[in-house]
PDB file of N, CA and C in Angstrom:
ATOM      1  N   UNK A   1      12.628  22.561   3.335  1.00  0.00           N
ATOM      2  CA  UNK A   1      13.596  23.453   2.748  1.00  0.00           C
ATOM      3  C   UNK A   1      12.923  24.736   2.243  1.00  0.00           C
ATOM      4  N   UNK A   2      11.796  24.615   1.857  1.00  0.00           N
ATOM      5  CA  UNK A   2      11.330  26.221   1.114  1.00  0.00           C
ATOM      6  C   UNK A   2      10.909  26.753   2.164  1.00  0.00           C
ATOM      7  N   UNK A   3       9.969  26.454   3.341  1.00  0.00           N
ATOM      8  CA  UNK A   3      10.126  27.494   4.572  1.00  0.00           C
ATOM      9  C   UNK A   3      11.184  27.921   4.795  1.00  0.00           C
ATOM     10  N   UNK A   4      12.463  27.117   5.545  1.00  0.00           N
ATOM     11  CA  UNK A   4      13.583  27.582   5.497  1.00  0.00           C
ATOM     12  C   UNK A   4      14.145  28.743   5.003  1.00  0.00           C
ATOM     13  N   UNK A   5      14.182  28.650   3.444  1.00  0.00           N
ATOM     14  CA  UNK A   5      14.319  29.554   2.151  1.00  0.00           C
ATOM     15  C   UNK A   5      13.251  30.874   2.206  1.00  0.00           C
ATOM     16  N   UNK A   6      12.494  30.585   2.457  1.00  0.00           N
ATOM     17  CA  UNK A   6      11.586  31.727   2.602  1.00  0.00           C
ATOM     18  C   UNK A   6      11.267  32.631   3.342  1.00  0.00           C
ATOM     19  N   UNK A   7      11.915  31.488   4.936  1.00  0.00           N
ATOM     20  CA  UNK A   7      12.488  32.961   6.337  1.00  0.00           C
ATOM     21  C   UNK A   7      13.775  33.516   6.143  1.00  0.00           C
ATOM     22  N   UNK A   8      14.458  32.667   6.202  1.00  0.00           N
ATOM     23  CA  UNK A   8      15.645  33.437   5.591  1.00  0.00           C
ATOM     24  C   UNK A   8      15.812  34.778   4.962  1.00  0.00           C
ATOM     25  N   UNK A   9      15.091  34.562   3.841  1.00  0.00           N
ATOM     26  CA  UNK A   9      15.095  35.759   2.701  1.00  0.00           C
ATOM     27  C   UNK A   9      13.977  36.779   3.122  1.00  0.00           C
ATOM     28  N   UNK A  10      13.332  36.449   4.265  1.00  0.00           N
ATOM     29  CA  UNK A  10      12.654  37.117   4.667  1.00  0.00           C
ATOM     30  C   UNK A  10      11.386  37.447   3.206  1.00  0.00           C
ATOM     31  N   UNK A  11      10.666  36.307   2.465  1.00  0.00           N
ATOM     32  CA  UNK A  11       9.443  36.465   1.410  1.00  0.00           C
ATOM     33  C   UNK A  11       7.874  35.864   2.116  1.00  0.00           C
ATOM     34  N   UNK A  12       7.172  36.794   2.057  1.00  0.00           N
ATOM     35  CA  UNK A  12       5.238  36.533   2.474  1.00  0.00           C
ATOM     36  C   UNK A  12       4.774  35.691   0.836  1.00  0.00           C
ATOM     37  N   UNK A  13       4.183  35.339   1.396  1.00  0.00           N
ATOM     38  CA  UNK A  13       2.856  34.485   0.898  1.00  0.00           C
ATOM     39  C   UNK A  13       2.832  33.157   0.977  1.00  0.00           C
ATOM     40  N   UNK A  14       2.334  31.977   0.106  1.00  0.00           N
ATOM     41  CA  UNK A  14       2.699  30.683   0.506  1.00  0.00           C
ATOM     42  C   UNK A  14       3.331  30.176   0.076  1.00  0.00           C
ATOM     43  N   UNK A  15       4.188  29.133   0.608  1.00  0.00           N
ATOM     44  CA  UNK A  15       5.459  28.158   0.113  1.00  0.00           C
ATOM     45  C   UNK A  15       5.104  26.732   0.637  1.00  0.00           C
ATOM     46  N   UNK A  16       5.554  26.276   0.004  1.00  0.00           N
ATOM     47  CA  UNK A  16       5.046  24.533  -0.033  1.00  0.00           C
ATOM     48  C   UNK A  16       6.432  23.873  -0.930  1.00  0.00           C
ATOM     49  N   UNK A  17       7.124  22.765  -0.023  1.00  0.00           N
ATOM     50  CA  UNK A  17       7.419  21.681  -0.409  1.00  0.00           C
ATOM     51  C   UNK A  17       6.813  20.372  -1.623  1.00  0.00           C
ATOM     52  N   UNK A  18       7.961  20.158  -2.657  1.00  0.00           N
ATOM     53  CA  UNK A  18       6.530  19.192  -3.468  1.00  0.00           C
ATOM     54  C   UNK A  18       7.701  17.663  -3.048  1.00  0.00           C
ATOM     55  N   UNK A  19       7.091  16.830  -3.010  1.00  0.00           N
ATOM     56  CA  UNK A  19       7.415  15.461  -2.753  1.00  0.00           C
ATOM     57  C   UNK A  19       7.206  14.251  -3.916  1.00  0.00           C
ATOM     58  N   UNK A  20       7.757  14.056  -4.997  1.00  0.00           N
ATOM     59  CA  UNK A  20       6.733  13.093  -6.189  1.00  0.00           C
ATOM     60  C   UNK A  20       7.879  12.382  -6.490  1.00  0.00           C
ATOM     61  N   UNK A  21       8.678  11.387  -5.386  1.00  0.00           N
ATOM     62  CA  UNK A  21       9.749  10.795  -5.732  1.00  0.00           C
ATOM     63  C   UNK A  21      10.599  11.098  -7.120  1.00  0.00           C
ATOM     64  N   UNK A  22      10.610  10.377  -7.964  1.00  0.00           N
ATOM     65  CA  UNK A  22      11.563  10.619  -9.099  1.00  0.00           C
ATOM     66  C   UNK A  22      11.377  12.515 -10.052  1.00  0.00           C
ATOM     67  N   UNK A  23       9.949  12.719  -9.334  1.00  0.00           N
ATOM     68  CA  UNK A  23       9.769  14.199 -10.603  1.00  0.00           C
ATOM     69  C   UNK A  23       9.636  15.231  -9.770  1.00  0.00           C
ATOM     70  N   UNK A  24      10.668  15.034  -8.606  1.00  0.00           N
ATOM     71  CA  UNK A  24       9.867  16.194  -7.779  1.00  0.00           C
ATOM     72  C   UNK A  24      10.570  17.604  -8.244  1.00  0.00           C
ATOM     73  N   UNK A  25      11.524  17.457  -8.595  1.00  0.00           N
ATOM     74  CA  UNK A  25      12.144  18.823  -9.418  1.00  0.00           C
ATOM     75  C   UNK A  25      11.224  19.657 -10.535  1.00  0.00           C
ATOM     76  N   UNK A  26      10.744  18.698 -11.395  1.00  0.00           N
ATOM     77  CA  UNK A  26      10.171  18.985 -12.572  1.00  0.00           C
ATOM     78  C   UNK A  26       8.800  19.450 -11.705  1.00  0.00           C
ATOM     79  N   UNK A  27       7.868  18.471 -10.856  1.00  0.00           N
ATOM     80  CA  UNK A  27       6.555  19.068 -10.368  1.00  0.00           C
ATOM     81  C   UNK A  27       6.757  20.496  -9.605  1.00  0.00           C
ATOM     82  N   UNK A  28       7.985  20.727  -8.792  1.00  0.00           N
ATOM     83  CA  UNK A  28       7.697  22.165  -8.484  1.00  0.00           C
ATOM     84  C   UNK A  28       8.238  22.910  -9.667  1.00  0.00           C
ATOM     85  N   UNK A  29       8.673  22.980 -10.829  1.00  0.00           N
ATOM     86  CA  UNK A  29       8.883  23.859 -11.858  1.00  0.00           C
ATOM     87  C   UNK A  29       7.593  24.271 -12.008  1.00  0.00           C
ATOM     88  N   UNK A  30       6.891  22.946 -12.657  1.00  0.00           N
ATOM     89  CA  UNK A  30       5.474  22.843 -13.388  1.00  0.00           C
ATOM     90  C   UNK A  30       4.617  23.838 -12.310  1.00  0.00           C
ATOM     91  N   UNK A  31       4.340  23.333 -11.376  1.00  0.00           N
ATOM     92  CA  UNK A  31       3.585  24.255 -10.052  1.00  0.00           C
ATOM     93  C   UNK A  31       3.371  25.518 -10.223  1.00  0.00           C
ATOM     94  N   UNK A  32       4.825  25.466 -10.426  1.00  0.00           N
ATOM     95  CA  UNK A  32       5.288  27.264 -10.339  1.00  0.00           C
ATOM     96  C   UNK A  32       4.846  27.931 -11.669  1.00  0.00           C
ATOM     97  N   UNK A  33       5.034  27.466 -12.937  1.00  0.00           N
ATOM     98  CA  UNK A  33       5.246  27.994 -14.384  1.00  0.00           C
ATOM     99  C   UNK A  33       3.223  28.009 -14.855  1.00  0.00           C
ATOM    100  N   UNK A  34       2.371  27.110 -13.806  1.00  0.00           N
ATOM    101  CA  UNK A  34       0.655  27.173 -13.544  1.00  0.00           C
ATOM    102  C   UNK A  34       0.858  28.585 -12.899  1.00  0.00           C
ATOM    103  N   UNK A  35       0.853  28.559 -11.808  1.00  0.00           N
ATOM    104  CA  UNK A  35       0.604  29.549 -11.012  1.00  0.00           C
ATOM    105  C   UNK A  35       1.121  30.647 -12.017  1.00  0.00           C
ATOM    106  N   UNK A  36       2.414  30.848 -12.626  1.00  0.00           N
ATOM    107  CA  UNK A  36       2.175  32.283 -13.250  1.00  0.00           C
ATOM    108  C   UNK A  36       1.875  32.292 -14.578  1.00  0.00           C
ATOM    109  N   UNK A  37       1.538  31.190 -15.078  1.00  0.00           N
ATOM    110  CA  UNK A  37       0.111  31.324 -16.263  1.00  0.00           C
ATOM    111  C   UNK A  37      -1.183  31.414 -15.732  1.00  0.00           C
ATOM    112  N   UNK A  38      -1.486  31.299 -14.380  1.00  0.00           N
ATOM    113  CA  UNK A  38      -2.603  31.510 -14.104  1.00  0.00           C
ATOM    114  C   UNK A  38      -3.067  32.920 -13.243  1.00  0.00           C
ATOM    115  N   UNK A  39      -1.551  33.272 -13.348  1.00  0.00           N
ATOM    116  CA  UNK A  39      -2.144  34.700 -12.539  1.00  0.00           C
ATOM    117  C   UNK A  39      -2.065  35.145 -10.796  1.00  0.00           C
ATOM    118  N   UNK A  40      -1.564  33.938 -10.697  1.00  0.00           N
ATOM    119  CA  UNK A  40      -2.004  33.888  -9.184  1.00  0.00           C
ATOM    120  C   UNK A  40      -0.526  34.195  -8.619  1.00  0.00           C
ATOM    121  N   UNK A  41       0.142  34.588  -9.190  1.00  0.00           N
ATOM    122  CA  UNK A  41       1.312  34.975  -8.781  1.00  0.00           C
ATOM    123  C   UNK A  41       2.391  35.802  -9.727  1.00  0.00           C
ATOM    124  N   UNK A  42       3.083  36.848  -9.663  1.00  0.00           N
ATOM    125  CA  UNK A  42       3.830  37.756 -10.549  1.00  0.00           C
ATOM    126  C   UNK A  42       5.323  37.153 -10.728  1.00  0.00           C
ATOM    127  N   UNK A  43       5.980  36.324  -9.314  1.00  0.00           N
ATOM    128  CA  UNK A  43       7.130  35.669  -9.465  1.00  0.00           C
ATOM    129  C   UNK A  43       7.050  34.704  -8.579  1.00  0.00           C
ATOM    130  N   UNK A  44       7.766  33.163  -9.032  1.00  0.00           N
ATOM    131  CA  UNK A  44       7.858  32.306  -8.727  1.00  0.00           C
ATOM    132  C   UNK A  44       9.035  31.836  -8.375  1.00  0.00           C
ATOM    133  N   UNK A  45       9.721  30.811  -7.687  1.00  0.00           N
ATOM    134  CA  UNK A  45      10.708  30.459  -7.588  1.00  0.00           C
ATOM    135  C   UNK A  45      10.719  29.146  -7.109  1.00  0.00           C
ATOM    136  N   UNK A  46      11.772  28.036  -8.063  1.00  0.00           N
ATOM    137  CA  UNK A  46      11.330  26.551  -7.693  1.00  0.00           C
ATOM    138  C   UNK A  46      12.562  26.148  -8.199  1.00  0.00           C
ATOM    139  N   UNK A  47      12.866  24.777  -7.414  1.00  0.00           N
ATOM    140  CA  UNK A  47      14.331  23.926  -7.203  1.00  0.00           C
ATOM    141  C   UNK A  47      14.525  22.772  -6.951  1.00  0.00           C
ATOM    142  N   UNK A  48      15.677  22.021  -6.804  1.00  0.00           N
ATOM    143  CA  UNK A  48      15.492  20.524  -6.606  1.00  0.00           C
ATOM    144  C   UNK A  48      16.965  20.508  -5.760  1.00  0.00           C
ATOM    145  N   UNK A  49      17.006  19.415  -5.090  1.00  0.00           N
ATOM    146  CA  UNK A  49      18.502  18.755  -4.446  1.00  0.00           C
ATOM    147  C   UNK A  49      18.268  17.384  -4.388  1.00  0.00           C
ATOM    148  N   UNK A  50      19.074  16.994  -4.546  1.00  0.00           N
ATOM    149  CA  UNK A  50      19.561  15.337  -4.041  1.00  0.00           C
ATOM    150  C   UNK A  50      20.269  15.023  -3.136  1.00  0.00           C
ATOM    151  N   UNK A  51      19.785  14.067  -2.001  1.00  0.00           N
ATOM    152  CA  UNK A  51      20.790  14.037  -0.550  1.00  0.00           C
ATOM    153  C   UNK A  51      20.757  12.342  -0.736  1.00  0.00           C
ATOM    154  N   UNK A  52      22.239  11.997  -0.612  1.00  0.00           N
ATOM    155  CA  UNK A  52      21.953  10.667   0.017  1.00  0.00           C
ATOM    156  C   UNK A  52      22.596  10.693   0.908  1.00  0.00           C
ATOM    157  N   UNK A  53      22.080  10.081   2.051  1.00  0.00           N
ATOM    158  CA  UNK A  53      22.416  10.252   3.497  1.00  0.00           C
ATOM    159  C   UNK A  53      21.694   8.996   4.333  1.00  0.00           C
ATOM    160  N   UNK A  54      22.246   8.233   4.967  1.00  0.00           N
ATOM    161  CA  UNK A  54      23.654   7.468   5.208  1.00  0.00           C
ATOM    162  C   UNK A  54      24.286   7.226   3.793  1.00  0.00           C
ATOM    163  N   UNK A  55      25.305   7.395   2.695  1.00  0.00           N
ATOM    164  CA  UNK A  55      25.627   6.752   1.826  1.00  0.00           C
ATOM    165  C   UNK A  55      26.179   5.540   1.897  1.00  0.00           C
ATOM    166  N   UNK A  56      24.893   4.561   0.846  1.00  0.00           N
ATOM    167  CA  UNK A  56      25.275   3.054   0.945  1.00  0.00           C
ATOM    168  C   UNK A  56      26.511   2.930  -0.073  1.00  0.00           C
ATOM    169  N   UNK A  57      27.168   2.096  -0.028  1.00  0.00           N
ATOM    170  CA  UNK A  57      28.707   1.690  -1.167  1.00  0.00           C
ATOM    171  C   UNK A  57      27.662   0.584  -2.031  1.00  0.00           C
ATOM    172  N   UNK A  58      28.038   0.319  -2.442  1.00  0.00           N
ATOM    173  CA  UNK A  58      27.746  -1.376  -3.192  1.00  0.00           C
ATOM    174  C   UNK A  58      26.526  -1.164  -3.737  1.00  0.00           C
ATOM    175  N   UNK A  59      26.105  -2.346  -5.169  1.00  0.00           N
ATOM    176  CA  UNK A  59      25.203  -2.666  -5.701  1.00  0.00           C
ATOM    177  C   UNK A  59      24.400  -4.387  -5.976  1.00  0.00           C
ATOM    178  N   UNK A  60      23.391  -4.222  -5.646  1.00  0.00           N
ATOM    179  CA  UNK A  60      22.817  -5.572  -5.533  1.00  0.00           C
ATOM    180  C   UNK A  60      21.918  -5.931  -6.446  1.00  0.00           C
ATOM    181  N   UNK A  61      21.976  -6.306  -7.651  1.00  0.00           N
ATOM    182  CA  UNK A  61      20.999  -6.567  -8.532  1.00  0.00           C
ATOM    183  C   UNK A  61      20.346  -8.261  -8.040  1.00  0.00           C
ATOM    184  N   UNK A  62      19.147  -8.133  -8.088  1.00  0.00           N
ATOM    185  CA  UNK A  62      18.259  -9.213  -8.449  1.00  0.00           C
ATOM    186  C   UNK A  62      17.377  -9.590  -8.227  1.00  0.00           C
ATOM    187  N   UNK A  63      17.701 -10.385  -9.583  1.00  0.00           N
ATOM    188  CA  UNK A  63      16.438 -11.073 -10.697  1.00  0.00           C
ATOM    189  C   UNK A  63      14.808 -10.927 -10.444  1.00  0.00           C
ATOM    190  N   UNK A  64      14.396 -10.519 -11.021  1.00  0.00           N
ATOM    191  CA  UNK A  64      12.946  -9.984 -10.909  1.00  0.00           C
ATOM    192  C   UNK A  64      12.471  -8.696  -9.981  1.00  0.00           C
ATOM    193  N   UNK A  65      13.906  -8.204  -9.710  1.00  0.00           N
ATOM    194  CA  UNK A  65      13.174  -6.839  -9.145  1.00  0.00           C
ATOM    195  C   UNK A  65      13.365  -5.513  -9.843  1.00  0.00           C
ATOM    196  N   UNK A  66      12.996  -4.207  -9.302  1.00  0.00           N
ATOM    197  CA  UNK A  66      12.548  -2.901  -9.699  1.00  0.00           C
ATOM    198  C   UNK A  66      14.270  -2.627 -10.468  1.00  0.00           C
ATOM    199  N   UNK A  67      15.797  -3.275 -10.242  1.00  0.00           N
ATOM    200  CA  UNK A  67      17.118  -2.276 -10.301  1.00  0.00           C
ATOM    201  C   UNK A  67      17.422  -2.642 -11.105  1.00  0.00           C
ATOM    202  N   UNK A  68      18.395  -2.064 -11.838  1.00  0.00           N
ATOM    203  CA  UNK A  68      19.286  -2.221 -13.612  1.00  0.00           C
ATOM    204  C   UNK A  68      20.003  -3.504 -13.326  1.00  0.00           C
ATOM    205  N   UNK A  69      20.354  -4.507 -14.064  1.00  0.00           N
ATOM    206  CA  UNK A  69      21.661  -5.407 -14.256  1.00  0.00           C
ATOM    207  C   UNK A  69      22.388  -4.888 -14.173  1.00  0.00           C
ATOM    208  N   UNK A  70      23.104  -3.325 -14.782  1.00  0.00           N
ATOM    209  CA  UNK A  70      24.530  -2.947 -15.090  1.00  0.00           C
ATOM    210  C   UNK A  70      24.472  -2.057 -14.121  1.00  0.00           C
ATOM    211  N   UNK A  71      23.659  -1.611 -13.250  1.00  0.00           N
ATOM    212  CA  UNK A  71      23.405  -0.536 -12.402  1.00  0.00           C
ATOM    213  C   UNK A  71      23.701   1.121 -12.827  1.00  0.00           C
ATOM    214  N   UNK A  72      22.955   1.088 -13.992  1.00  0.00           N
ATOM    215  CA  UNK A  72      22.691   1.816 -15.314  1.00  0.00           C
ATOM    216  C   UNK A  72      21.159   2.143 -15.624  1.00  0.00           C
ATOM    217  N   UNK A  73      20.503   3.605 -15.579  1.00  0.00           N
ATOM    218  CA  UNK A  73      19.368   4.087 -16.085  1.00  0.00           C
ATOM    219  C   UNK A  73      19.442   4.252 -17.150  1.00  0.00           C
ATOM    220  N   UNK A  74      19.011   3.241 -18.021  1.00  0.00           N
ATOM    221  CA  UNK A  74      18.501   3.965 -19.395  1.00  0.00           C
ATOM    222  C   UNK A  74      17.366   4.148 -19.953  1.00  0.00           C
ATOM    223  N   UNK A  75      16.737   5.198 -19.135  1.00  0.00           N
ATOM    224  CA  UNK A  75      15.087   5.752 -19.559  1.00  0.00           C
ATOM    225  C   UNK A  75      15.067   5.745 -21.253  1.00  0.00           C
ATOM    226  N   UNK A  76      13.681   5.198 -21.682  1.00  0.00           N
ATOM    227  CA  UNK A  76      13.295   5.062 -23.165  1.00  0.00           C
ATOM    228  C   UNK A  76      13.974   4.758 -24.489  1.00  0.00           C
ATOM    229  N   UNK A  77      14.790   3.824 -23.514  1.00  0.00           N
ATOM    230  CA  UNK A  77      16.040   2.558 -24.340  1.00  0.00           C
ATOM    231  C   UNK A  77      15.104   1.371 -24.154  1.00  0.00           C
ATOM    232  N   UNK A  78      15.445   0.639 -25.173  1.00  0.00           N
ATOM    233  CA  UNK A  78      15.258  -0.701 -25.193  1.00  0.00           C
ATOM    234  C   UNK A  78      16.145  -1.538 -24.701  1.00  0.00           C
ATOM    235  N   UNK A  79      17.365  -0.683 -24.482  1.00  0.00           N
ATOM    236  CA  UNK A  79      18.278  -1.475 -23.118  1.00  0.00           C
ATOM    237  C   UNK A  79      18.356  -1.204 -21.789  1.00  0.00           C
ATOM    238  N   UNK A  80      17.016  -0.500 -21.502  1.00  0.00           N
ATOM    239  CA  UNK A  80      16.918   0.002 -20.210  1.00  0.00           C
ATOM    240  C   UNK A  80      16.560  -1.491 -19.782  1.00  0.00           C
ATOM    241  N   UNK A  81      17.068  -1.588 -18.519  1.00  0.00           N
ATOM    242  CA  UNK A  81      16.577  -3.007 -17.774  1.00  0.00           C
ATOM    243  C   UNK A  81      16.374  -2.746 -16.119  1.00  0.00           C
ATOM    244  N   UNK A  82      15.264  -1.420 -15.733  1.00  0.00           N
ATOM    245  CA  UNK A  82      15.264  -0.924 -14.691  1.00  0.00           C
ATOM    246  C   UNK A  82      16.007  -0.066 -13.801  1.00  0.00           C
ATOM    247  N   UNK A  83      15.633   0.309 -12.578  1.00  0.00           N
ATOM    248  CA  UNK A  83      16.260   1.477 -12.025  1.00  0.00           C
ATOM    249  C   UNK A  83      17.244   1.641 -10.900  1.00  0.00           C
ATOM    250  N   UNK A  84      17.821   2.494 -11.086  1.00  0.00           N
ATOM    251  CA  UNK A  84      18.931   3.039 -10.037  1.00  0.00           C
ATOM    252  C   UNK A  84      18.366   3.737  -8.823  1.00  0.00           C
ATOM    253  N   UNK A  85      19.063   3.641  -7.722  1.00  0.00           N
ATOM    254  CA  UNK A  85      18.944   4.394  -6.380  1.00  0.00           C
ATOM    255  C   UNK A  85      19.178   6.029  -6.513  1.00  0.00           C
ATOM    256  N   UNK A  86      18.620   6.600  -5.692  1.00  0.00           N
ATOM    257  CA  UNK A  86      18.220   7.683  -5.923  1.00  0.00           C
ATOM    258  C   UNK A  86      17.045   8.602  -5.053  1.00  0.00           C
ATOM    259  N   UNK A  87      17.727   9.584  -4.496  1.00  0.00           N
ATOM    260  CA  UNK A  87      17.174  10.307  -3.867  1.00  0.00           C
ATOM    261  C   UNK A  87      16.829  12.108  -4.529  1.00  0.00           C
ATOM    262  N   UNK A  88      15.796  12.669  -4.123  1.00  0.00           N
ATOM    263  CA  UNK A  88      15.608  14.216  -4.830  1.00  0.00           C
ATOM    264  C   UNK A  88      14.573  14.723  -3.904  1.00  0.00           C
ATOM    265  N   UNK A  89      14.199  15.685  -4.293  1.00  0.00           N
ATOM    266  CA  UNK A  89      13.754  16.651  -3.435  1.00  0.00           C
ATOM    267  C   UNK A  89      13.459  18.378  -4.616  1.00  0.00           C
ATOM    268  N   UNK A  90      12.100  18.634  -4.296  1.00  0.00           N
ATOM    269  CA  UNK A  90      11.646  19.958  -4.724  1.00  0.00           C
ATOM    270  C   UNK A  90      11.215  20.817  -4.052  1.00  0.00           C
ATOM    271  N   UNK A  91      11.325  22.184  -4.570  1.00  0.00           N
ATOM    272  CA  UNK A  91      10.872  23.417  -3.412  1.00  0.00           C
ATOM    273  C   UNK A  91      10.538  24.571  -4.526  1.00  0.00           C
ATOM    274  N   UNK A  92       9.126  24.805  -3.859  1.00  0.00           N
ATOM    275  CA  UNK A  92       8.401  25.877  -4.933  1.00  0.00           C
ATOM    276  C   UNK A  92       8.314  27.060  -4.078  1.00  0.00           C
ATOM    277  N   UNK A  93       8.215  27.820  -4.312  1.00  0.00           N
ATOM    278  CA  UNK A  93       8.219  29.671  -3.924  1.00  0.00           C
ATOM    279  C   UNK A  93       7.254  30.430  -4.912  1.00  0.00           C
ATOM    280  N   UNK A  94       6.195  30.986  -4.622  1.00  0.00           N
ATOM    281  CA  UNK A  94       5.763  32.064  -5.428  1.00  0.00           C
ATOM    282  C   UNK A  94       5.273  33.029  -4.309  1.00  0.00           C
ATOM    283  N   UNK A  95       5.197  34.717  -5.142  1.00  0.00           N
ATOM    284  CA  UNK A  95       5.035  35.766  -5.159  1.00  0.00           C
ATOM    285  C   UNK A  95       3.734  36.309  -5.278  1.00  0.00           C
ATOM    286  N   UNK A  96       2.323  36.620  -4.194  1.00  0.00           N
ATOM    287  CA  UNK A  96       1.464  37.078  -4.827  1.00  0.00           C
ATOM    288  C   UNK A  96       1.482  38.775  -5.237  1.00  0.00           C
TER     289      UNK A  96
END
């Protein structure tokens, strides 16, 4: 997607895709917000999407694996009881 984004709009220099399953939104922010604390770039530009594609219907909990009972995320609850399905996607852009 950020090549894409980047012919399109017709922008030079380098663009890179970030991939970090659950943080990939947040890692190309972070990427981007280094690079222009570090100088190495004057403007940045970074994003996220979520595709699910085939969409599955239904939920299957069980017992002893990685997914919620209630099919419910509750990050840094003590009633969190594991995770939900979920797809994302990041795209960083900077400016030298």
């Amino acid at each position: 997607m950020a090549s894409f984004v980047a012919y399109y709009l017709d922008f030079t220099g380098p663009c890179l895709n970030v991939q970090t399953a659950c943080s990939s939104s947040l890692a190309a922010i972070c990427k981007a917000c280094d690079d222009l604390l570090l100088g190495h770039c004057d403007l940045a530009v970074a994003g996220g999407m979520s595709i699910t594609f085939p969409l599955k219907n239904g939920y299957l909990y069980k017992p002893g694996m990685i997914y919620s009972k209630d099919g419910h995320c509750k990050a840094f609850s003590n009633e969190a009881s594991g995770i939900v399905s979920g797809n994302g996607g990041g795209a960083y852009r900077d400016w030298e």
